[in-house]
Structure formats: C-alpha cells, structure tokens
PDB file of N, CA and C in Angstrom:
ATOM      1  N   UNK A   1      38.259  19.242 -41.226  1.00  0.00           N
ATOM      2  CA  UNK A   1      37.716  20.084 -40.193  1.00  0.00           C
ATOM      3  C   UNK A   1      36.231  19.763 -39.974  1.00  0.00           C
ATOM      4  N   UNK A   2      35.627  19.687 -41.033  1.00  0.00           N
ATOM      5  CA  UNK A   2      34.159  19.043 -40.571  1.00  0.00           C
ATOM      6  C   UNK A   2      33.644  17.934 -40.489  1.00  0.00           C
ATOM      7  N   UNK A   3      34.982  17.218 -40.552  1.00  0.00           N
ATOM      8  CA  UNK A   3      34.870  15.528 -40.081  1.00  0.00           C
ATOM      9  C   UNK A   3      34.503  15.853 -38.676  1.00  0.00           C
ATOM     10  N   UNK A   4      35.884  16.493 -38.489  1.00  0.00           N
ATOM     11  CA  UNK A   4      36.227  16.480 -36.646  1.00  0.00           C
ATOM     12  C   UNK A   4      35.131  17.130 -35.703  1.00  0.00           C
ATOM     13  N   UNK A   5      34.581  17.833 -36.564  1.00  0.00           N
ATOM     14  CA  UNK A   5      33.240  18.542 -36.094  1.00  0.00           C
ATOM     15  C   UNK A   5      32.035  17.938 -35.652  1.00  0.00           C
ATOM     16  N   UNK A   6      31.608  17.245 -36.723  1.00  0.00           N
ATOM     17  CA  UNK A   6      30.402  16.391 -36.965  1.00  0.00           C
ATOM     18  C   UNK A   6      30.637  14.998 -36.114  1.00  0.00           C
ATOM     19  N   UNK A   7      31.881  14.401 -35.955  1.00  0.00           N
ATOM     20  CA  UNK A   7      32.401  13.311 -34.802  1.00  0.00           C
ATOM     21  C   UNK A   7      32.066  13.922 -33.336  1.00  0.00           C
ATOM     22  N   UNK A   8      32.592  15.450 -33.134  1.00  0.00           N
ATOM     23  CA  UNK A   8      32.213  16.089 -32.102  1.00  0.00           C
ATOM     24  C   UNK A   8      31.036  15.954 -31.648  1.00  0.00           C
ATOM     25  N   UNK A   9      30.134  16.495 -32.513  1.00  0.00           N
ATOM     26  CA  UNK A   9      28.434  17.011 -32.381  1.00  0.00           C
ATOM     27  C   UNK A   9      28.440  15.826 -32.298  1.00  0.00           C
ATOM     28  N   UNK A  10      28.478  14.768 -32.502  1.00  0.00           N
ATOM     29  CA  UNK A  10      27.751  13.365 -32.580  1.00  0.00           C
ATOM     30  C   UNK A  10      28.201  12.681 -31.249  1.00  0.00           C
ATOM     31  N   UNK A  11      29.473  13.116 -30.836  1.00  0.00           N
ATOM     32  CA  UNK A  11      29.817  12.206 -29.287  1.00  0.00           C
ATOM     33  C   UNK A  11      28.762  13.193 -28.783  1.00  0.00           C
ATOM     34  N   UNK A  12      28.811  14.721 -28.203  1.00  0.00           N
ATOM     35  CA  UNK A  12      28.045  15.256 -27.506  1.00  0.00           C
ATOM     36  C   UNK A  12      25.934  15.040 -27.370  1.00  0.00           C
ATOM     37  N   UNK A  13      26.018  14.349 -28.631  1.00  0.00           N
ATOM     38  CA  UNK A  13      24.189  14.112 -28.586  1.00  0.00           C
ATOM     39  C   UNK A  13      24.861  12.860 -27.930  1.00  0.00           C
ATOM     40  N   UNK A  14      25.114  11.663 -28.328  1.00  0.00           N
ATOM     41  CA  UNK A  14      25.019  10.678 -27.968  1.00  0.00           C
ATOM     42  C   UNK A  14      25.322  10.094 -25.872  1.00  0.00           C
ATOM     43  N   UNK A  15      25.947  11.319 -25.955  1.00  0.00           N
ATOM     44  CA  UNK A  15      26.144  11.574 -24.200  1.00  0.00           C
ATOM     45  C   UNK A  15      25.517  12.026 -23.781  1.00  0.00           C
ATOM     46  N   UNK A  16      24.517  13.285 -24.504  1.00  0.00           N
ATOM     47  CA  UNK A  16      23.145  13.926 -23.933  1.00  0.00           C
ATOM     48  C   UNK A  16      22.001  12.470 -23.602  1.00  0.00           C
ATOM     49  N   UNK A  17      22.146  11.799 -25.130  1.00  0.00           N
ATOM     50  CA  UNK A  17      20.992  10.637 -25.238  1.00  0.00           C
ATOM     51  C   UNK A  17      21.036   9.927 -23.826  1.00  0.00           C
ATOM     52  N   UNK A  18      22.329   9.625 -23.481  1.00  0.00           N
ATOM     53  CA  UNK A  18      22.524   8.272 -22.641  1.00  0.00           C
ATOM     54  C   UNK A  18      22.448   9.066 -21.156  1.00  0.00           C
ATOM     55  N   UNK A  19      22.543   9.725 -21.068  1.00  0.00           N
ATOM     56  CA  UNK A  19      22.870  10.592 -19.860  1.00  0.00           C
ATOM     57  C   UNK A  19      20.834  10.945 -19.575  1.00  0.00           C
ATOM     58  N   UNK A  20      20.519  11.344 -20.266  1.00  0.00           N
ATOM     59  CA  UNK A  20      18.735  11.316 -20.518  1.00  0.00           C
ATOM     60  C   UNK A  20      17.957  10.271 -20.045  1.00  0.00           C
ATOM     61  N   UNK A  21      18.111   9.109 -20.485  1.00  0.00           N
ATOM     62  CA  UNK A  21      17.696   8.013 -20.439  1.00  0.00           C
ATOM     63  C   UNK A  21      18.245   7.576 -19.328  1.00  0.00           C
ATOM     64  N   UNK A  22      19.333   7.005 -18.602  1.00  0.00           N
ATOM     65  CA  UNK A  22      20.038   6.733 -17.458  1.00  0.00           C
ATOM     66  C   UNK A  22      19.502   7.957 -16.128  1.00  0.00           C
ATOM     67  N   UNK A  23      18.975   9.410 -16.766  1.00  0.00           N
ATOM     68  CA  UNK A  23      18.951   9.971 -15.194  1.00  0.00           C
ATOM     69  C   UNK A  23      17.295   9.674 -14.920  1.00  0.00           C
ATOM     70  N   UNK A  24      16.375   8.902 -15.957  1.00  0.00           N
ATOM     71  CA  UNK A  24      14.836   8.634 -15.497  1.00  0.00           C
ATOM     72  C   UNK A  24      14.508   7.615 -15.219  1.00  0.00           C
ATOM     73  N   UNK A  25      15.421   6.568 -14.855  1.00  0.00           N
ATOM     74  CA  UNK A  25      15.132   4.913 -15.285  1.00  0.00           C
ATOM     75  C   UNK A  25      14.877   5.259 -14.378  1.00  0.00           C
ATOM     76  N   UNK A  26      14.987   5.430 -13.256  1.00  0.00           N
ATOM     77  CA  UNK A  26      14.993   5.277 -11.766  1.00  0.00           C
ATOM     78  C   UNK A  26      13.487   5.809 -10.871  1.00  0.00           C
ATOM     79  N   UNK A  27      12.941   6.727 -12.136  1.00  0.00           N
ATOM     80  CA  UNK A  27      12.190   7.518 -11.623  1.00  0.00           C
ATOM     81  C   UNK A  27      10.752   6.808 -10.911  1.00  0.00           C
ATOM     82  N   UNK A  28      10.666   5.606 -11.400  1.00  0.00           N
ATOM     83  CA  UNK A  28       9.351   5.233 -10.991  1.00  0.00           C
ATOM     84  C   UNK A  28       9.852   3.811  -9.928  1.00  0.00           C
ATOM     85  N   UNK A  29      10.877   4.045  -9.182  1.00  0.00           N
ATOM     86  CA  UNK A  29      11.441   2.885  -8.099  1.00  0.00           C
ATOM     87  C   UNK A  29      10.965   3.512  -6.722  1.00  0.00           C
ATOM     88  N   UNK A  30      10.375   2.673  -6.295  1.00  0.00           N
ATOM     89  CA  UNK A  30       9.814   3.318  -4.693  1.00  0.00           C
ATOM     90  C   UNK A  30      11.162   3.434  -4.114  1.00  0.00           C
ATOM     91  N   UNK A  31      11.045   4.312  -2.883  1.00  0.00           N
ATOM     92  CA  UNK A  31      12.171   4.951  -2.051  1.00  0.00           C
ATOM     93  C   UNK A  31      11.920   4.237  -0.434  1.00  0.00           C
ATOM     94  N   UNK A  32      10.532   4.618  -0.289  1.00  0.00           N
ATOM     95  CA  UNK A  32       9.969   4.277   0.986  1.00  0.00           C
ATOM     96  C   UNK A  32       9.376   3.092   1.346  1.00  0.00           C
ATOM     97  N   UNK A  33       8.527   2.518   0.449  1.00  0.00           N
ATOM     98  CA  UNK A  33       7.406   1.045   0.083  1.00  0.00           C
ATOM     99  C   UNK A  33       8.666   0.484  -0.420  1.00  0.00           C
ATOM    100  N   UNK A  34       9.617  -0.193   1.009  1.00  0.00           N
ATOM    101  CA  UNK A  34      10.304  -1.609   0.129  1.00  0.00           C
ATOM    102  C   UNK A  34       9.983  -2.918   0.228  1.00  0.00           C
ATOM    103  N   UNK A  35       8.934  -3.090   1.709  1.00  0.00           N
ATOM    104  CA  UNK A  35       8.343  -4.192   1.934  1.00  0.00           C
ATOM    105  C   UNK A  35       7.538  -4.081   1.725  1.00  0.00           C
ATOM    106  N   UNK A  36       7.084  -5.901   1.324  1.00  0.00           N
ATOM    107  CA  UNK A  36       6.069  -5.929   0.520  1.00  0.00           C
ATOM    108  C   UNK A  36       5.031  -6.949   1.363  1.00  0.00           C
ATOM    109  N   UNK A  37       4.861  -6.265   3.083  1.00  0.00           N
ATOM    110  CA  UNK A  37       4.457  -6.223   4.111  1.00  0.00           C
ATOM    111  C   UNK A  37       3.005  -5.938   4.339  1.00  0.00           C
ATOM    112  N   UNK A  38       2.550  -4.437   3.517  1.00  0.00           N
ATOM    113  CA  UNK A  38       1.675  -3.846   3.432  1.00  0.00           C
ATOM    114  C   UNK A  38       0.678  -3.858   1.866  1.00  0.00           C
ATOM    115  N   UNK A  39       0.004  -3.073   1.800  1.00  0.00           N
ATOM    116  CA  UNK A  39      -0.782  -2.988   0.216  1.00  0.00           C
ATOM    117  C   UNK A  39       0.388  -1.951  -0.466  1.00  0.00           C
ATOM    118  N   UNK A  40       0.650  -1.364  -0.121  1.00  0.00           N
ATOM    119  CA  UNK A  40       1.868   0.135  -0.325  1.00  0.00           C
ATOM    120  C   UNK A  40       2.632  -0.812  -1.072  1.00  0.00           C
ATOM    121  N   UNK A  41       3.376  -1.765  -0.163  1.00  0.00           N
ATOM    122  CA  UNK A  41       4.612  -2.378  -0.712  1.00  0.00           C
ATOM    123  C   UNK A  41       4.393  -3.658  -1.608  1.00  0.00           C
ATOM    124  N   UNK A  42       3.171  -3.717  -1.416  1.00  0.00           N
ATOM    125  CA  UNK A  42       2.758  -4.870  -2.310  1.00  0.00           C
ATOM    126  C   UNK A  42       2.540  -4.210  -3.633  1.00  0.00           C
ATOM    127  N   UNK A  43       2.170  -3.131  -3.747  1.00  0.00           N
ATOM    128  CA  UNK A  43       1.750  -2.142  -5.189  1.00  0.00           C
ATOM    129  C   UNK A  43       3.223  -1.815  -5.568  1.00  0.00           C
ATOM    130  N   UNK A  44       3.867  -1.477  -4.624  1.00  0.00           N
ATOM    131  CA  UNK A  44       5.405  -0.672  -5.357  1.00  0.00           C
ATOM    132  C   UNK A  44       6.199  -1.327  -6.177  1.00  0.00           C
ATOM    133  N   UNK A  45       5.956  -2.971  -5.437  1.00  0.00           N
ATOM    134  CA  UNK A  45       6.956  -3.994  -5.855  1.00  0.00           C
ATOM    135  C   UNK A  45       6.350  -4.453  -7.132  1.00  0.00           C
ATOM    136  N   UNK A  46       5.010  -4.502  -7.411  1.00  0.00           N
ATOM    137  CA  UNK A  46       4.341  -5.194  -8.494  1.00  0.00           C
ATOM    138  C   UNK A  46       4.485  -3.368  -9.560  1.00  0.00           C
ATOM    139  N   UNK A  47       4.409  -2.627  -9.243  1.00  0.00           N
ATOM    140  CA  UNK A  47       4.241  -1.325  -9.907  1.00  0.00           C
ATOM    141  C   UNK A  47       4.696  -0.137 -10.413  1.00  0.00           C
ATOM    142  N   UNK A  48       5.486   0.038  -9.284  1.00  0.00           N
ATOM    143  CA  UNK A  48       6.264   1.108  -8.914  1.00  0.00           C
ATOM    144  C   UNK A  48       5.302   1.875  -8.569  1.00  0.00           C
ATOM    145  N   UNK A  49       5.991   3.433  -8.349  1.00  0.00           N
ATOM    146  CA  UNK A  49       5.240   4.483  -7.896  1.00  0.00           C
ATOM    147  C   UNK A  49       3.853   4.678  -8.028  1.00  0.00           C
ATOM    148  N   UNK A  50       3.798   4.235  -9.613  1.00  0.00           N
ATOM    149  CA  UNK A  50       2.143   5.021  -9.795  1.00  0.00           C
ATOM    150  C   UNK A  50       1.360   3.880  -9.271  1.00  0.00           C
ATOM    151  N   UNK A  51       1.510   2.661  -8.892  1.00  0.00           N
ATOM    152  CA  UNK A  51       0.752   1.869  -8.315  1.00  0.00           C
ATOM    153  C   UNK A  51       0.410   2.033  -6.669  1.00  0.00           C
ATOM    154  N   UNK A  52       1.662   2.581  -6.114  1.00  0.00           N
ATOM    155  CA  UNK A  52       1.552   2.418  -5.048  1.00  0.00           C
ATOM    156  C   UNK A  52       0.853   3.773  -4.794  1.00  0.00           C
ATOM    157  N   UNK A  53       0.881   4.980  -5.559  1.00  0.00           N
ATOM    158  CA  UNK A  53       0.474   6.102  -5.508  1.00  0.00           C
ATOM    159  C   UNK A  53      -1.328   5.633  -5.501  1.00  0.00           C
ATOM    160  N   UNK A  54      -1.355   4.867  -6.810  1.00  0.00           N
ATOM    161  CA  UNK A  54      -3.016   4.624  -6.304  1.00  0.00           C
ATOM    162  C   UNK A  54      -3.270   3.741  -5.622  1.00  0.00           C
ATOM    163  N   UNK A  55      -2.645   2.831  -4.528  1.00  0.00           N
ATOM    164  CA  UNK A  55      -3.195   2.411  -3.511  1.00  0.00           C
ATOM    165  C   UNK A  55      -3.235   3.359  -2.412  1.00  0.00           C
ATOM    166  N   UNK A  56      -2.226   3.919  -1.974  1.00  0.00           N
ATOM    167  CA  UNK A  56      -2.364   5.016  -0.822  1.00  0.00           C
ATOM    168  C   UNK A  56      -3.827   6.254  -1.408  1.00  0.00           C
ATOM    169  N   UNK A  57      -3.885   6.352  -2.807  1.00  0.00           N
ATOM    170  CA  UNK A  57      -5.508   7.227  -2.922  1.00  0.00           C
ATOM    171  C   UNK A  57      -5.893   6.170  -2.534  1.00  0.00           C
ATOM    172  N   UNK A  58      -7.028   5.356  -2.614  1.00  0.00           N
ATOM    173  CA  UNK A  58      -7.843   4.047  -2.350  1.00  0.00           C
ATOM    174  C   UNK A  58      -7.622   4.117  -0.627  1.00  0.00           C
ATOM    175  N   UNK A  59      -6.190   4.013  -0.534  1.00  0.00           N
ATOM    176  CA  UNK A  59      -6.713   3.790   1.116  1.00  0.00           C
ATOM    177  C   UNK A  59      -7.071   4.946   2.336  1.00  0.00           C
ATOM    178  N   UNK A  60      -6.776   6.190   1.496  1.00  0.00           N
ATOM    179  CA  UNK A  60      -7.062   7.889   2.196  1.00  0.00           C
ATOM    180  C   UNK A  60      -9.066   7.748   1.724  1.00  0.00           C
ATOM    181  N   UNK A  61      -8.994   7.543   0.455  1.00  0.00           N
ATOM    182  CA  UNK A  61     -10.560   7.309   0.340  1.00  0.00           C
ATOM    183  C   UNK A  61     -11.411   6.296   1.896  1.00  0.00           C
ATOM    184  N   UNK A  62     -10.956   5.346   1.926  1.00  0.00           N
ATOM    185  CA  UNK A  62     -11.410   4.626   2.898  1.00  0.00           C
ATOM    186  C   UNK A  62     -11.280   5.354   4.236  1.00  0.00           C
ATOM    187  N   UNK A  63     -10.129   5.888   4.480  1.00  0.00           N
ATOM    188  CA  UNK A  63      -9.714   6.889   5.943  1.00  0.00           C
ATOM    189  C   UNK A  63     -10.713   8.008   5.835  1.00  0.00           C
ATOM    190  N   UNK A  64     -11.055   7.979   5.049  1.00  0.00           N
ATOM    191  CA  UNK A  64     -12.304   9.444   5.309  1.00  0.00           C
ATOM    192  C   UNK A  64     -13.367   9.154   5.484  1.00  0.00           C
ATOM    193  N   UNK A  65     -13.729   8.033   4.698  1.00  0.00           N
ATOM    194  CA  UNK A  65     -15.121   6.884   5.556  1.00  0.00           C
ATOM    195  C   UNK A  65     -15.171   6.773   6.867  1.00  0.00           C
ATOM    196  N   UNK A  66     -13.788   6.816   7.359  1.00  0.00           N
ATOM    197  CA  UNK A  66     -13.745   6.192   8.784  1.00  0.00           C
ATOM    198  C   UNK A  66     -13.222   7.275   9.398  1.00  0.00           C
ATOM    199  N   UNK A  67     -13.098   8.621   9.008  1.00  0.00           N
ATOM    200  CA  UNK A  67     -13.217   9.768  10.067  1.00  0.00           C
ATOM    201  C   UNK A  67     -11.636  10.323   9.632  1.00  0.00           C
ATOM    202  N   UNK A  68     -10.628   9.762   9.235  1.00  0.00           N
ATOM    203  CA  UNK A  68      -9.136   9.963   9.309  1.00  0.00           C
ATOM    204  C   UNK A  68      -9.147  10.871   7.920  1.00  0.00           C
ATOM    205  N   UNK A  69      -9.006  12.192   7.335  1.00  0.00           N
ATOM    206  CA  UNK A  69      -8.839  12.954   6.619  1.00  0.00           C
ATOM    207  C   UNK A  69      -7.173  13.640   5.897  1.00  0.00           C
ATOM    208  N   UNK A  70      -6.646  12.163   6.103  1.00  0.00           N
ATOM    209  CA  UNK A  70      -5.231  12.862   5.173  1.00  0.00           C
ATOM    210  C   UNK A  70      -5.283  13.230   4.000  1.00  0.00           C
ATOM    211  N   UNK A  71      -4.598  14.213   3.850  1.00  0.00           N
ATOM    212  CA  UNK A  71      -3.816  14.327   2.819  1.00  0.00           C
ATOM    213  C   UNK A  71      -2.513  13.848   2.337  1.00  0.00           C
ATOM    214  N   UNK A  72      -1.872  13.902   0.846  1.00  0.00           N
ATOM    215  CA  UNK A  72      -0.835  13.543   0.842  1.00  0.00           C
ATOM    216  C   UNK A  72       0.590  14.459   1.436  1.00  0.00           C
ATOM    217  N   UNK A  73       0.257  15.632   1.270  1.00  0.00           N
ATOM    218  CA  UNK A  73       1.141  16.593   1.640  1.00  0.00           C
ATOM    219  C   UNK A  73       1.431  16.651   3.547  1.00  0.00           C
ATOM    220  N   UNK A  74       0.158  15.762   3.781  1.00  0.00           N
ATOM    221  CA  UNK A  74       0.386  15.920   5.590  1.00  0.00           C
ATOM    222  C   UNK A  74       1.583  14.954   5.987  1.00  0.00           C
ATOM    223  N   UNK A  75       2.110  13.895   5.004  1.00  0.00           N
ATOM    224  CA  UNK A  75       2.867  12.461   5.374  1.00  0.00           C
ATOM    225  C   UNK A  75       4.434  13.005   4.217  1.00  0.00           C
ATOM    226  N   UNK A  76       3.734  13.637   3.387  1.00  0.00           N
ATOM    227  CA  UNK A  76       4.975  13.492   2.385  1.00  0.00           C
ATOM    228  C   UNK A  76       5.683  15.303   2.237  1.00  0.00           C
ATOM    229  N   UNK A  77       6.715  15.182   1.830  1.00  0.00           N
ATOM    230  CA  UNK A  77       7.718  16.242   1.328  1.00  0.00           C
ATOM    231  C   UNK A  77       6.907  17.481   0.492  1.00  0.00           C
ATOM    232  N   UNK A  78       7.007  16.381  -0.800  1.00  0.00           N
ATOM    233  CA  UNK A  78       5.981  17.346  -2.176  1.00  0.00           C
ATOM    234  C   UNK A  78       5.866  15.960  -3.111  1.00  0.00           C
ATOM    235  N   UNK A  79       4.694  16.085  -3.017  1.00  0.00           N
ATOM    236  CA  UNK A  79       4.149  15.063  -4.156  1.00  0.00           C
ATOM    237  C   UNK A  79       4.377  15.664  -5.511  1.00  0.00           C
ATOM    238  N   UNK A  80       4.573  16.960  -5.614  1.00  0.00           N
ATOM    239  CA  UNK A  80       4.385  17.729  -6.825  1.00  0.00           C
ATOM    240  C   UNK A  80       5.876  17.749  -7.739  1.00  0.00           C
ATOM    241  N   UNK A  81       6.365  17.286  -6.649  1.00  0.00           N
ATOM    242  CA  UNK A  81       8.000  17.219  -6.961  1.00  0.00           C
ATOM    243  C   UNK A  81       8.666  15.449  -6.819  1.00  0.00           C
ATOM    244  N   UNK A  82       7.527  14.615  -6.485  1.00  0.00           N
ATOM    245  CA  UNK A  82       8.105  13.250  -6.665  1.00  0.00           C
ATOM    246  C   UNK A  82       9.502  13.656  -5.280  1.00  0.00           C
ATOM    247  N   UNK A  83       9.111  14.314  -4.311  1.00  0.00           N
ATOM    248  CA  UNK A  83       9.632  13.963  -3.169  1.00  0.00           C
ATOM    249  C   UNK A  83       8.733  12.980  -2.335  1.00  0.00           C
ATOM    250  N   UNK A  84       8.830  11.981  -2.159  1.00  0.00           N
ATOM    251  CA  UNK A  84       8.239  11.427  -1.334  1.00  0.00           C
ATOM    252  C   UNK A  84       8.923  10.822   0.310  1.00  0.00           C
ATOM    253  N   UNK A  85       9.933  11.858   0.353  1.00  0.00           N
ATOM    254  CA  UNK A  85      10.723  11.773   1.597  1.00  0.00           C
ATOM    255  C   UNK A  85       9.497  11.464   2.623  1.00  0.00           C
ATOM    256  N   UNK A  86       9.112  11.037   3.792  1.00  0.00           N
ATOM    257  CA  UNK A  86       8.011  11.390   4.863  1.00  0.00           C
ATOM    258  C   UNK A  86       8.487  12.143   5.752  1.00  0.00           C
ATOM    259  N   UNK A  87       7.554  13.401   6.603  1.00  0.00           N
ATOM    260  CA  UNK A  87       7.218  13.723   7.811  1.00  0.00           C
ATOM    261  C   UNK A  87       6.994  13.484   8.668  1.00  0.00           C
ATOM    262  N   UNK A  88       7.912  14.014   9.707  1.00  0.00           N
ATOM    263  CA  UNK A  88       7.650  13.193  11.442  1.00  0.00           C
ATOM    264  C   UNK A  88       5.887  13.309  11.529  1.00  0.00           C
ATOM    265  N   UNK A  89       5.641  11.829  11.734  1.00  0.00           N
ATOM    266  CA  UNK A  89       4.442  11.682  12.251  1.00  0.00           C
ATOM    267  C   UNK A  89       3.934  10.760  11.347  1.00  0.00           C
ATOM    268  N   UNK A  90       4.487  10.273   9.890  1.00  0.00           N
ATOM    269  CA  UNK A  90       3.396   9.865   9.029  1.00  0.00           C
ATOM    270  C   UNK A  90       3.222   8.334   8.744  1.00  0.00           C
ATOM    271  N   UNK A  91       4.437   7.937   9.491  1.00  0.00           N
ATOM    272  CA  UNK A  91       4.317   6.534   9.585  1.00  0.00           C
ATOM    273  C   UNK A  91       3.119   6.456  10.708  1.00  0.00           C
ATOM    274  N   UNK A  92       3.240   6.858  12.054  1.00  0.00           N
ATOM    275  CA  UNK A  92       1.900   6.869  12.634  1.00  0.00           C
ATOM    276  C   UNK A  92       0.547   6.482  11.661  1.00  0.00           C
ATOM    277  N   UNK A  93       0.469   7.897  11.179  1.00  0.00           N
ATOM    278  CA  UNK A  93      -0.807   8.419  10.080  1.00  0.00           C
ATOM    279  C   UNK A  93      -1.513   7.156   9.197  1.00  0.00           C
ATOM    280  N   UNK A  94      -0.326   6.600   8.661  1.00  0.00           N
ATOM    281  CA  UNK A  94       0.338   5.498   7.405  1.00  0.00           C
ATOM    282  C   UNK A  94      -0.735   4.331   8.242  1.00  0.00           C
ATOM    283  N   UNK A  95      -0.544   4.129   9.537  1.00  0.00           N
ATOM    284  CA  UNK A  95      -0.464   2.712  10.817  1.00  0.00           C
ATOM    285  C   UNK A  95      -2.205   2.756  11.021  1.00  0.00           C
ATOM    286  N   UNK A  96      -2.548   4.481  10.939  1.00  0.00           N
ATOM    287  CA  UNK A  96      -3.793   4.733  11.297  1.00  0.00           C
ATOM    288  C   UNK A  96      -4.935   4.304   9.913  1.00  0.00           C
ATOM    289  N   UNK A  97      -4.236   4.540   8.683  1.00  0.00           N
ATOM    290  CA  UNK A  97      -4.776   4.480   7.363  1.00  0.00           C
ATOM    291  C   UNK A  97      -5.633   2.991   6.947  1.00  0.00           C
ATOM    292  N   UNK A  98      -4.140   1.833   7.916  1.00  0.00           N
ATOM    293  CA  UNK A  98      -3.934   0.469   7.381  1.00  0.00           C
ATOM    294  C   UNK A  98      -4.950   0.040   8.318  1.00  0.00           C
ATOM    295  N   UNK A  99      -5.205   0.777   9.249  1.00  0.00           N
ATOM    296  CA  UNK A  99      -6.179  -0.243  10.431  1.00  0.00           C
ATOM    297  C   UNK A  99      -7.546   0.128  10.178  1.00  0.00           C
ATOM    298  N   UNK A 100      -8.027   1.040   8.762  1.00  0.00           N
ATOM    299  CA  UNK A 100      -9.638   1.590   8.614  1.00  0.00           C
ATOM    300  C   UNK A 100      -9.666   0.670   7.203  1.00  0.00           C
ATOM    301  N   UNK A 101      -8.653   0.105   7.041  1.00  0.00           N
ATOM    302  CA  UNK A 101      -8.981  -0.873   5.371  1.00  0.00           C
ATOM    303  C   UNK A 101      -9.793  -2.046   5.737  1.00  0.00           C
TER     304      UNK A 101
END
C-alpha cells in the first residue's frame, strides 16, 4: 500500500515538474517583433522579450526628445501582465517612434 502510494505522489510531482517548466519556456518568445526588419525585431530575435522591451524604452526615450510622449500602455494591452497584444493605433505610434531614432 505504500509502495502504490509513494509511485503515486511521485508520478503526480513529476507531472507538476514537467508541466511547470513546459508552461514558461515560452515566456520570453516575442509574439509581435517577428521581423527582424526593425531594432524591435532585431532585439527580439537576438533576445527575446527583455531585449526588445529595452529597445522600445531607448526608443520612447528618444520620442520624447523629439516631442512624441508614449507610453507603453498607449500601444500595448498590459505590460504588467506580459500582454503585449497592441492597440488600434500603435503600429502608427510604433512608425512615428522609428522615424525620431
């Protein structure tokens, strides 16, 4: 009985483990930056997220030099939530960002 037990408990961690690991791999794969067209997609592809995350800071820094005041929340879903779905309008925004670099 506490063979069958301890075989139990041990499939159930080992499916927690793999199931853990398999649902975050993904987490740092750009969604939006697939070409590697722009600085965005040039950071995503060399980086993933957090690269491309600090090129888009770097290039909002520069947009405020040059008058353009985004935020991230004006283009994106929730940054706070690693939605980075975009908002009608932000490819515009995105077009306006790339032409003050």
């Amino acid at each position: 009985m506490l063979r069958i037990f301890c075989s139990s408990l041990l499939a159930g961690l080992l499916t927690v483990t793999v199931y853990s690991a398999t649902s975050h791999a993904g987490d740092n794969d750009c969604t939006i930056a697939k070409k590697d067209d722009n600085p965005v997609g040039k950071a995503c592809k060399d980086g993933g997220i957090k690269k491309a995350k600090s090129v888009m800071k770097a290039m909002q820094k520069k947009g405020k030099e040059g008058g353009l005041k985004y935020e991230c929340d004006e283009c994106h879903q929730d940054e706070s939530a690693n939605n980075w779905k975009l908002k009608d309008g932000a490819e515009k925004k995105f077009k306006e960002l790339l032409g003050k670099q």
